[in-house]
Each structure stands twice: as C-alpha cells, then as structure tokens.
Protein backbone atom coordinates (compact mmCIF):
# COMPACT_ATOMS: atom_id res chain seq x y z
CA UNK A 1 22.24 -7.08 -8.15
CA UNK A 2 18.71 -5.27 -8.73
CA UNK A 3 17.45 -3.00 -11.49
CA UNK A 4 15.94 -1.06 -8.56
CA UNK A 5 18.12 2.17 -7.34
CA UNK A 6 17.07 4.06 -4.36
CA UNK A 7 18.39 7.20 -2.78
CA UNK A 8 17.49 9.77 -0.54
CA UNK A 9 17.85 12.72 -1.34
CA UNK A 10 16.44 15.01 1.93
CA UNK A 11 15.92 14.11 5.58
CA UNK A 12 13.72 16.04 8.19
CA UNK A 13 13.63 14.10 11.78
CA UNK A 14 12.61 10.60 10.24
CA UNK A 15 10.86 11.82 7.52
CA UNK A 16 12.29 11.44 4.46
CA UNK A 17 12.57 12.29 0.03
CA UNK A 18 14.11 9.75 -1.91
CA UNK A 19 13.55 9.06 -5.82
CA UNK A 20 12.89 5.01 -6.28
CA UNK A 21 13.98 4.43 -10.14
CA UNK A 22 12.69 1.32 -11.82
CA UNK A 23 13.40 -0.15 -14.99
CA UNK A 24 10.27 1.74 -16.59
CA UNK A 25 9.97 5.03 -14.61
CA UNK A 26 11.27 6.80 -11.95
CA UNK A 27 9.24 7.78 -8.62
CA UNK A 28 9.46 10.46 -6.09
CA UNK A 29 8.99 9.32 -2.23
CA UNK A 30 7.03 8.99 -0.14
CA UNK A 31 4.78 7.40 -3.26
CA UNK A 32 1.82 6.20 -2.77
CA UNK A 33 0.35 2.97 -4.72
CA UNK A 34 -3.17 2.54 -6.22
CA UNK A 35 -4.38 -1.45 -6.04
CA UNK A 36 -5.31 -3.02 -9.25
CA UNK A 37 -5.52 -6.79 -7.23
CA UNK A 38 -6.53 -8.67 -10.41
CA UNK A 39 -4.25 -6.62 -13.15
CA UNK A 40 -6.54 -3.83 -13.04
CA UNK A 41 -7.48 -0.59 -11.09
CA UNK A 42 -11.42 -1.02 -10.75
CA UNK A 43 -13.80 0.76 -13.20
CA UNK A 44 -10.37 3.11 -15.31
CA UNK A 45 -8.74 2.54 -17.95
CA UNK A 46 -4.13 2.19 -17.27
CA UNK A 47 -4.15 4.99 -19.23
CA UNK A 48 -6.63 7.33 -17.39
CA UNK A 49 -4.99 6.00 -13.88
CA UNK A 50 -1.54 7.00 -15.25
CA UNK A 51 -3.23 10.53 -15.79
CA UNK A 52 -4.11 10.80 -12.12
CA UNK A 53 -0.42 11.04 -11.49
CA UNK A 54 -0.24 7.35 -10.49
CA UNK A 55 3.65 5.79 -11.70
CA UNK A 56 3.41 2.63 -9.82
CA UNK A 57 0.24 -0.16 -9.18
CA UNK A 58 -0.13 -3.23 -6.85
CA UNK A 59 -1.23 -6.08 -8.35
CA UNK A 60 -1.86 -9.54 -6.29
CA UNK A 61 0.23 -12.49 -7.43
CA UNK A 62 -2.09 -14.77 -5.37
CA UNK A 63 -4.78 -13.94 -7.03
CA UNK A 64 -3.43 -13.92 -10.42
CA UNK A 65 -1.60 -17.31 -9.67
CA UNK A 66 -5.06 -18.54 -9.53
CA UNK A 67 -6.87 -16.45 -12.25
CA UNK A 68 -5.91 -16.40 -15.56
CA UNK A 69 -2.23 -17.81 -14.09
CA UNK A 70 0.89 -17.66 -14.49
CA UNK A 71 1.53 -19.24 -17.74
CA UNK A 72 -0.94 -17.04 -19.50
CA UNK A 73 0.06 -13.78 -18.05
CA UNK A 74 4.00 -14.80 -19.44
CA UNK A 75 2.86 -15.71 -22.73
CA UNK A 76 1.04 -12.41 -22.91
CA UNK A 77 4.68 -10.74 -22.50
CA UNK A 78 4.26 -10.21 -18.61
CA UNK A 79 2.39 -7.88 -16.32
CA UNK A 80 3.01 -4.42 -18.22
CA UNK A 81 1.68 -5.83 -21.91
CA UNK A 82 -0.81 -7.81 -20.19
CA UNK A 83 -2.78 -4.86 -18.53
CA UNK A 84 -1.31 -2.40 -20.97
CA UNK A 85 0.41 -0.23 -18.21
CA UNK A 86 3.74 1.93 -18.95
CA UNK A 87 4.44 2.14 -14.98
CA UNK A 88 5.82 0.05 -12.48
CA UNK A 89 4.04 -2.99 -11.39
CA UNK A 90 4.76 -3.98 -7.42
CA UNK A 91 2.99 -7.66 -6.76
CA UNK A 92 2.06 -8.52 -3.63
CA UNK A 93 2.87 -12.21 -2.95
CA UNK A 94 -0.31 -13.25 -1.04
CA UNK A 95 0.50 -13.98 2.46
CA UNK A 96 -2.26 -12.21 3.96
CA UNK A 97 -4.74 -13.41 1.12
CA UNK A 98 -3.69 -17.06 2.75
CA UNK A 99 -4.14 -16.12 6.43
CA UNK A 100 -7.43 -14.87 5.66
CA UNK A 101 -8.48 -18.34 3.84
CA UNK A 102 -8.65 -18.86 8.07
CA UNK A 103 -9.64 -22.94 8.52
CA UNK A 104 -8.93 -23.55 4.44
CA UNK A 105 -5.27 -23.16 4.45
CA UNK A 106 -2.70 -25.50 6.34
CA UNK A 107 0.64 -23.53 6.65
CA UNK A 108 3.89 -25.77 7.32
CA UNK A 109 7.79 -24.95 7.19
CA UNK A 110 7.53 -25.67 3.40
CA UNK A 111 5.01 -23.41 2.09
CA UNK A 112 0.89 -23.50 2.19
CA UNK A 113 -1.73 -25.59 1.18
CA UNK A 114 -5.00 -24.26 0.11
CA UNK A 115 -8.17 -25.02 -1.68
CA UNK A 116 -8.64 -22.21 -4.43
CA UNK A 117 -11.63 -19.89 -3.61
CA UNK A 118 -12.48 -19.96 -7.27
CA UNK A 119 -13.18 -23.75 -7.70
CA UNK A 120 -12.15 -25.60 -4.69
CA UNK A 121 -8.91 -27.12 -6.56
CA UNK A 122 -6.27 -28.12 -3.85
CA UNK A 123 -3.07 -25.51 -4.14
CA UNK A 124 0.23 -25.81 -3.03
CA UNK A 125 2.36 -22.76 -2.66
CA UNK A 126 5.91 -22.52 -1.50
CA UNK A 127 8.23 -19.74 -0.97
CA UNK A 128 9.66 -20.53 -4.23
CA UNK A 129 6.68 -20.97 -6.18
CA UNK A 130 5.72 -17.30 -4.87
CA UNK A 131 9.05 -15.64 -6.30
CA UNK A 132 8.89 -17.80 -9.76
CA UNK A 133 5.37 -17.11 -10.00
CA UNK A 134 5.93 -12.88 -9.85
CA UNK A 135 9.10 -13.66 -11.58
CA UNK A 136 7.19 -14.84 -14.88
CA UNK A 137 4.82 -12.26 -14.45
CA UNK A 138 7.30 -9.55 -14.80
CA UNK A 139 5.99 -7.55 -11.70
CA UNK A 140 9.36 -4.68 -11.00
CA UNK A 141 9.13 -5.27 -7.34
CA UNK A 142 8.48 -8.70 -5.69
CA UNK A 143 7.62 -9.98 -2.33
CA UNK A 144 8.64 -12.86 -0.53
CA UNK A 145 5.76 -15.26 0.78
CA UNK A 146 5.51 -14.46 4.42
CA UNK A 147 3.17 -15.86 7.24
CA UNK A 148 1.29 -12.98 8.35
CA UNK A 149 -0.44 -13.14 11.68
CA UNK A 150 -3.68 -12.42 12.42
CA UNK A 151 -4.97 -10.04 15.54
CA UNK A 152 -5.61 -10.90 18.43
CA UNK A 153 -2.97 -13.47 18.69
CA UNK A 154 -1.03 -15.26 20.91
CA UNK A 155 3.09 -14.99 21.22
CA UNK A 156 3.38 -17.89 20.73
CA UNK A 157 1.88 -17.90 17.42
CA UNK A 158 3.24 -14.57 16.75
CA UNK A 159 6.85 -15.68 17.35
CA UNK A 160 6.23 -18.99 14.88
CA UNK A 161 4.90 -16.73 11.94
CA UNK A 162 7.56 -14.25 12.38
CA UNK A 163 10.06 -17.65 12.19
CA UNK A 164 8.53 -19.16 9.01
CA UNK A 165 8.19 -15.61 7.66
CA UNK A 166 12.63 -15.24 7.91
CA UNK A 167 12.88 -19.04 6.84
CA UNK A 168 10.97 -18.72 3.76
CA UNK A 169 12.68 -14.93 3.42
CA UNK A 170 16.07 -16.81 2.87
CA UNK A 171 14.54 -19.26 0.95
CA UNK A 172 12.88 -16.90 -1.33
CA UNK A 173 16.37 -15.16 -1.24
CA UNK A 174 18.27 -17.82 -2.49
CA UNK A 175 16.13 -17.90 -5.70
CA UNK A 176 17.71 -16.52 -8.78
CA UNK A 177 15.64 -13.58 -10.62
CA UNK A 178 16.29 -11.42 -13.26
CA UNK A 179 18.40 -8.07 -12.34
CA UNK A 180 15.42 -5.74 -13.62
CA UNK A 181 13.43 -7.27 -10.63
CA UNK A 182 13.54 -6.51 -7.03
CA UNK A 183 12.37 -9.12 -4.11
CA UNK A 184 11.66 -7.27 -0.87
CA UNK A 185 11.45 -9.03 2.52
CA UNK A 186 8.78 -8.40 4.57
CA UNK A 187 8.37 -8.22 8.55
CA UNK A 188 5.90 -9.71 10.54
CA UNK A 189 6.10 -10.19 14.57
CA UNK A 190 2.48 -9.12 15.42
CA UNK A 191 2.39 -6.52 18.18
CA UNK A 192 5.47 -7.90 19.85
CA UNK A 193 7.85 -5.62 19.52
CA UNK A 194 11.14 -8.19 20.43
CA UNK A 195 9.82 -10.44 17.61
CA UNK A 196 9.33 -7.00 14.87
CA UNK A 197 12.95 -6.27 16.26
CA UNK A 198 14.22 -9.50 15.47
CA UNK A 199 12.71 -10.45 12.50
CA UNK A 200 13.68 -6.72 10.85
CA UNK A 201 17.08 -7.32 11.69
CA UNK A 202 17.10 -11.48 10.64
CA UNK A 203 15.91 -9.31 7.16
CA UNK A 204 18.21 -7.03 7.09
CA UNK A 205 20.76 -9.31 7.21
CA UNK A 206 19.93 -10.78 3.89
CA UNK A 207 20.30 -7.31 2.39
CA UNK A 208 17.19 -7.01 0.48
CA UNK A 209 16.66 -4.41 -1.82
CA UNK A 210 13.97 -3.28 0.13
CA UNK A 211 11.40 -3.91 3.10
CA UNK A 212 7.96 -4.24 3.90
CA UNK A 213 6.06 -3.85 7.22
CA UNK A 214 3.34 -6.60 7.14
CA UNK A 215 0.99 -7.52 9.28
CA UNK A 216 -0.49 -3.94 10.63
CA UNK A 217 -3.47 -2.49 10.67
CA UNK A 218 -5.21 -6.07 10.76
CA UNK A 219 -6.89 -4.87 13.90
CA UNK A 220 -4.88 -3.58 16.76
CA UNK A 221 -5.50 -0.46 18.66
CA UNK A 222 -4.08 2.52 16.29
CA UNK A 223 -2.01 3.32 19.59
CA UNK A 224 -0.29 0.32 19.63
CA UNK A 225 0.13 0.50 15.19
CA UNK A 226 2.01 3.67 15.05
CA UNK A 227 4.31 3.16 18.27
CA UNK A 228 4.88 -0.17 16.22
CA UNK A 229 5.41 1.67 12.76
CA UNK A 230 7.61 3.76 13.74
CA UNK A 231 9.67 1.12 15.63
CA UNK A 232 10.00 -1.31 13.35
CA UNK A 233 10.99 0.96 10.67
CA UNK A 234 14.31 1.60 13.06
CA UNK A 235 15.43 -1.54 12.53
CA UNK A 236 15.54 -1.13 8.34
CA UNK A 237 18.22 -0.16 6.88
CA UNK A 238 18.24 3.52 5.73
CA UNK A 239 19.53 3.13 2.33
CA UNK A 240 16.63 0.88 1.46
CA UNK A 241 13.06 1.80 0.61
CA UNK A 242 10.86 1.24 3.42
CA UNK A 243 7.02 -0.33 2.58
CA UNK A 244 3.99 -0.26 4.64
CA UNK A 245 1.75 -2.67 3.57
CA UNK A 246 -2.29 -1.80 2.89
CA UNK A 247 -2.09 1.04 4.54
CA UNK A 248 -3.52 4.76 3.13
CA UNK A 249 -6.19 6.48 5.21
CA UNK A 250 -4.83 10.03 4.50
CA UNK A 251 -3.76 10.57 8.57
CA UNK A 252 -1.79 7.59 8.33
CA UNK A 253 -0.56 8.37 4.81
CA UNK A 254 0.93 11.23 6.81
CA UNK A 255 2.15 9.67 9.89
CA UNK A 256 4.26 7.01 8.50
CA UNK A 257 5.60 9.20 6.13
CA UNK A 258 7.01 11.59 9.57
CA UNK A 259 8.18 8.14 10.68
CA UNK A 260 10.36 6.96 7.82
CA UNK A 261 7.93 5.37 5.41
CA UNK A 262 8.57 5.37 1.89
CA UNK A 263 5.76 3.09 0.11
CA UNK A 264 2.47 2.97 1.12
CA UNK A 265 -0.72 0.68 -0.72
CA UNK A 266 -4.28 0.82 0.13
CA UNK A 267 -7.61 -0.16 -1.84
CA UNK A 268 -9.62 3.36 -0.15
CA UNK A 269 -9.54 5.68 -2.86
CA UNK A 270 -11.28 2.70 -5.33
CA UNK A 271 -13.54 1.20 -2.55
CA UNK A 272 -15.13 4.54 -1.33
CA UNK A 273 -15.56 5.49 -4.93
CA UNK A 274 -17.67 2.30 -5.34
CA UNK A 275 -19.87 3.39 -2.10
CA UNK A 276 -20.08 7.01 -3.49
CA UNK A 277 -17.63 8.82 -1.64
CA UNK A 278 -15.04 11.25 -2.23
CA UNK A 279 -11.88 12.26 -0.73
CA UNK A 280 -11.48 16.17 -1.11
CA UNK A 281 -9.30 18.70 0.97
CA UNK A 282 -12.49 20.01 2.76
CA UNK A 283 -13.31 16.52 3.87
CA UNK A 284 -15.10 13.77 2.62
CA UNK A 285 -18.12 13.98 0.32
CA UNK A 286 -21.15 11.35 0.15
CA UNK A 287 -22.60 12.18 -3.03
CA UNK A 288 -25.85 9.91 -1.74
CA UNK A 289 -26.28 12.17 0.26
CA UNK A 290 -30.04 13.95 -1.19
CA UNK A 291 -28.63 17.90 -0.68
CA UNK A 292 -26.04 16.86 -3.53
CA UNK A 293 -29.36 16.28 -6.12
CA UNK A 294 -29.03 20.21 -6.66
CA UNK A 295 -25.54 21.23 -5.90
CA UNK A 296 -23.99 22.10 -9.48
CA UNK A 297 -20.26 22.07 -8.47
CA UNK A 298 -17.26 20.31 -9.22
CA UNK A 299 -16.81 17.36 -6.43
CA UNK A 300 -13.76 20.04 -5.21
CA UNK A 301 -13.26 23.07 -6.96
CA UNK A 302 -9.66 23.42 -7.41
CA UNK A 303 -9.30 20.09 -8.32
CA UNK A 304 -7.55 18.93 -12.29
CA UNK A 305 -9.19 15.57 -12.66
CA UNK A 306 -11.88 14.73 -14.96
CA UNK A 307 -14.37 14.37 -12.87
CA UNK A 308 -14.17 17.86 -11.56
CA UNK A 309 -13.28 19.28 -15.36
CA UNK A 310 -16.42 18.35 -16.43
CA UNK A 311 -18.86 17.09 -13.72
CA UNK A 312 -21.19 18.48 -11.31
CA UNK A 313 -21.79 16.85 -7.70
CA UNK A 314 -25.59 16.76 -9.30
CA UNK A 315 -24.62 14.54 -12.20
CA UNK A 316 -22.43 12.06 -10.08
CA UNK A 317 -25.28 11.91 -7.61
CA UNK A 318 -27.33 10.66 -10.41
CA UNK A 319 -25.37 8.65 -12.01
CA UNK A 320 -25.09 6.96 -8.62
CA UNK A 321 -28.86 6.39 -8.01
CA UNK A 322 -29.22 5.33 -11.44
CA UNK A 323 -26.39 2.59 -10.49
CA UNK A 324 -24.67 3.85 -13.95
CA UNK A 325 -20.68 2.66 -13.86
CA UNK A 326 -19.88 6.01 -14.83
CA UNK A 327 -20.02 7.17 -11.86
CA UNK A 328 -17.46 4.84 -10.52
CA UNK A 329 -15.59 6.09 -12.76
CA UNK A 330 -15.46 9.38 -12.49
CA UNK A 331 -15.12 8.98 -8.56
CA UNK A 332 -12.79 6.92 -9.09
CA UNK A 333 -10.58 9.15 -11.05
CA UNK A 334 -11.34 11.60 -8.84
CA UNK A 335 -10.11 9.51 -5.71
CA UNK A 336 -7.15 8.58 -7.25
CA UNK A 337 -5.92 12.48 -8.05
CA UNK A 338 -6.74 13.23 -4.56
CA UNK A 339 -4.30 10.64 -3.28
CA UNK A 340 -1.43 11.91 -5.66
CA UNK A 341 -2.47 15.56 -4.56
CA UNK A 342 -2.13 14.27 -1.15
CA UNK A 343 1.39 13.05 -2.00
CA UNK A 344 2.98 15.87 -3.46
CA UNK A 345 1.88 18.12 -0.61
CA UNK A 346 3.08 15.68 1.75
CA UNK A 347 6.60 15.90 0.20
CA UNK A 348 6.48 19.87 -0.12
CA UNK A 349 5.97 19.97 3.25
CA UNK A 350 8.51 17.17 4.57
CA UNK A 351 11.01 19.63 2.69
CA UNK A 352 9.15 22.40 4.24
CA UNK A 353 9.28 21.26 7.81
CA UNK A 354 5.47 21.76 8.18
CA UNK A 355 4.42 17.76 8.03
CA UNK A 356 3.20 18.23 11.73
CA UNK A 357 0.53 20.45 10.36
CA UNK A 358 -0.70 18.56 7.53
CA UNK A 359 -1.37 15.84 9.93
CA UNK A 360 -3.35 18.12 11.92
CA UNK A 361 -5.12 19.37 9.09
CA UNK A 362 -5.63 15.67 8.33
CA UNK A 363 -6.97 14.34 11.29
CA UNK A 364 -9.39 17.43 11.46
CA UNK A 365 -10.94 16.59 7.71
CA UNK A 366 -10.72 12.54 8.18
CA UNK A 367 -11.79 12.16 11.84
CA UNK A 368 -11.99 8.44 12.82
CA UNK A 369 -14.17 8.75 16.12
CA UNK A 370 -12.80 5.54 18.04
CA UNK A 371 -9.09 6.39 17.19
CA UNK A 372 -9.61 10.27 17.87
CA UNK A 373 -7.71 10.16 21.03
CA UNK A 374 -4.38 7.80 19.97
CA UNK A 375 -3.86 9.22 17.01
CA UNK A 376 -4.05 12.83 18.95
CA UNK A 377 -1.46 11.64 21.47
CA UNK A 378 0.85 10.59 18.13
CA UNK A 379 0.64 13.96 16.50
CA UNK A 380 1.45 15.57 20.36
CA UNK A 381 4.39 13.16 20.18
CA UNK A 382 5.41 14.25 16.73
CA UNK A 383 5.43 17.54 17.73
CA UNK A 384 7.49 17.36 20.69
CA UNK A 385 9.87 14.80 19.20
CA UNK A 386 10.66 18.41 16.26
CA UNK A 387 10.20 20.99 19.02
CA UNK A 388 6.35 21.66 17.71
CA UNK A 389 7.49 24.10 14.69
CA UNK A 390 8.81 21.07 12.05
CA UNK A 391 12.42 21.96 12.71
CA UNK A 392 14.57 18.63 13.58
C-alpha cells in the first residue's frame, strides 16, 4: 500500500487533470516541481517558495547522501523539519548524478561505486541503499536507483542500462517502506523505442505507484524527445501519475502535458534567475540588458509576486550589477510564480480544449532557434491528431 492517491479527474485526447494527494497536501495536475537539490530552493526562504504557489519540491538524495547525510537529516525529524517545508518533498535518487561522474563511477549488477565529489571518499551505492537512504529522509515520493544512459549511445549500451535499470527496479521494489511513502520506477531505454517499450512495461508490471521517464532531454534531437515522450508514456499505466524527469522549458511544459504527462521538474526558473533573466508572458526579460537602467516597471505588470508588488525592472537591474543577492531573490520569486502561472493556465485550458494554442503562444515567446522546426512539426501533429480546434 502507499499514502499516495491519484485520480484523474478530466481527459482531453491524452491530456489529462488529476489531483495527486500526499500525506501533507494535495496537488492539482499537471504540477510542476521547483528543485531545491541540496534541501533548499536557491536564494528563498520554504516559506516565500510556498507563496509562489509551489506544493511540492525536488530534493536530490545523492547529494544529500553525501552532504550532511542520511543520519543527520533523520535525526533532524526528516526532510520536511529539516528544511522547514509544509509541502511535499519528491527525492530524486541520483542515477543521472552517477552517470555524469563519467570515468569516476564503476556501475555493476549490484549497485555503483563512486568516489564522492566532495572529498574523494570511495562510495558504494546499491539499489537498496538508494530506497533506505530517501526512506530515512522522509522524502513523500521516492525513486528507484536507475542506470540512466547517456546520449549518443550505443544499443548495446542502451539495452544493458535499461536491464540493470528493471533489475534494480525489482530490487528496490522488494524493499519494505513506510505506507506514507511512495517509490516510483523509472524508465530508461535511450532513444530506442523497443527497449522504452519494454522496460515501461517490465515496470508496469511491478505496479508502482507511479512512473518516471528518465533519461530525456540529455541531448537528442527534440524531434526524436517528444515522438519518444509521448510513446513511452503509452506504455504507463493510466491510473498512475506519469513523471518526466528535468524537464520544464515552458514549450515542453506544454507538450508533455498534451501527451499525458503529469509531473514535470526542472532547475530553469532558479538558474536563469541567477543569470538575470526572467520568464514573463511577453517573453523573456534580461534585466542586464542597459535599456532596463531606466525602465520603472514591474518585471510583468499583471504579475502577484513580490518582485513585481514592489520592484521596478530599474532596481533589479541594479541590484544585479551591484552583484547584491537580492536580486536573486526577487527573480527568483518571480520565476517561480511564473511557472505556477504557467500551470494553472495550462490546466484551464486542457479543460478548455485550447492547449494547442498555448503551445503556440509558447513557442512564439520562448523560441529555441535550433529546435524551431521539430518542435513546429509536433504542434502541426498535435493539431491534427484533435482536428486543429482542441476538440478530441
């Protein structure tokens, strides 16, 4: 049994509203999740991120495993006390921290063995070790330790991570943890569609209480991500919440959502907030940018978060060039609401049957020049798959 209930509650196509309850709170789907990797969103307060509409954080086991641990993250009462945050808490188990460790990690059938990038100690981690570790942390959603595969990369290598990603899966399964928790399975295959097909089914058979898509967006052509997106999710079960993993430019937030996505993570909204950037529903603001030194509006104008309450462009601008943290901050925040925002007008218009037209409007404020064309031909797909007015 899990302490995590999930239902869906309206269907358009393959897009879908569901309500994910956790022990602490309960969340509306498609939901999208901020990253607080080491038990904290960068440069906000819990409280302040809560404000931004946020319910659920991902936190990164593998790098908490490491730094402060385990041990002192239990003895602090778990995740929630430790960080002080009244939402849920979904930790990520690490598997494509380890990959990217490149010549520093040797992976076998029984787990991984690493030198820690914080002081060279020699680390063994298992497929049980991953699910005790999360356990003790008191994270509300789990993931199994999977082998993700890196891009370009052979079959051959593709088919044995995809393997050792089901063997540890059932290993991981067989684990007892505490009802309140969930452990999700996650699928890996590369861009090999037979190996996607059968390691989402080898999951499904283990009836998870829910699933991840892992290893996208690592690197392959966005062409070949969303015709694998959307067929991998096919092979989930439909009563289960579906997770794609470090994924949130605002097109794609869109996309998988019209293709069955429930959960989506991604580190943008922080990141470009460190770099002075700002998401807003006229397109993206550089507040480096010199023409902002004198432009006395709100970052956007209809906008409820505290940066735009109380904070001209001018002031973040400065605060920027005067590398003062505040800024951060207030981006940040700022980032953060627009994401939500972004969320709650993506399930208005699932409900609506106007999702085709949000990813237009999308793709026409957050252009990505090299991907123009394939993610063009996926919204002319889209289109024609509902009959081009959102009707299914």
């Amino acid at each position: 049994m899990s302490g995590l209930r999930f239902t869906v509650d309206f269907a358009r196509g393959k897009a879908r509203l569901g309500r994910l309850v956790t022990p602490r709170v309960e969340l509306e789907t498609p939901v999208f999740m901020p990253v607080g990797t080491q038990a904290t969103v960068k440069s906000v307060l819990p409280r302040d991120t809560w404000d931004t509409g946020s319910r659920i954080i991902l936190c990164n086991a593998y790098h908490l495993y490491l730094r402060p641990g385990t041990r002192a993250i239990k003895d602090a009462g778990g995740l929630h006390a430790f960080m002080d945050w009244p939402g849920a808490i979904l930790t990520d188990s690490g598997g494509f921290q380890i990959m990217s460790l490149g010549h520093m990690v040797r992976v076998d059938d029984g787990g991984a063995s690493f030198r820690s990038h914080i002081d060279g100690s020699p680390v063994r981690f298992t497929p049980e070790d991953a699910v005790f570790s999360q356990v003790d942390m008191g994270a509300d959603i789990i993931m199994c330790l999977d082998q993700c595969a890196s891009y370009p990369v052979s079959r051959g290598a593709a088919a044995e991570s995809a393997r050792r990603t089901l063997l540890w899966a059932e290993r991981a399964r067989g684990v007892s943890i505490p009802e309140k928790q969930a452990l999700f399975g996650i699928v890996q295959g590369s861009t090999f569609k037979d190996l996607r097909q059968e390691c989402a089914r080898g999951l499904a058979s283990m009836d998870f209480p829910g699933y991840a898509l892992g290893g996208l967006s690592v690197g392959e052509p966005k062409d070949e991500f969303y015709d694998l997106v959307g067929y991998t999710a096919g092979f989930l079960p439909e009563d289960k919440p579906r997770y794609l993993m470090g994924v949130g430019h605002p097109v794609d937030l869109v996309a998988g959502a019209l293709m069955g996505i429930d959960m989506f993570d991604c580190v943008l909204p922080t990141r470009n907030a460190r770099h002075g950037r700002a998401f807003t529903f006229q397109g993206p603001l550089n507040l480096r940018n010199a023409t902002n030194a004198g432009d006395y509006l709100p970052l956007e104008e209809d906008c409820d978060c505290p940066a735009c309450r109380g904070f001209s462009r001018a002031y973040v601008r400065h605060l920027l060039v005067a590398k003062e943290s505040l800024a951060w901050t207030l981006l940040t925040l700022h980032n953060l609401r627009f994401f939500q925002r972004l969320m709650e007008r993506l399930r208005a218009s699932i409900r609506e049957g106007t999702g085709e037209e949000l990813l237009r409007e999308m793709e026409r404020l957050y252009p990505v020049s090299e991907n123009q064309g394939s993610r063009q031909r996926f919204t002319r797909k889209v289109c024609r798959s509902t009959g081009g007015d959102g009707n299914p």
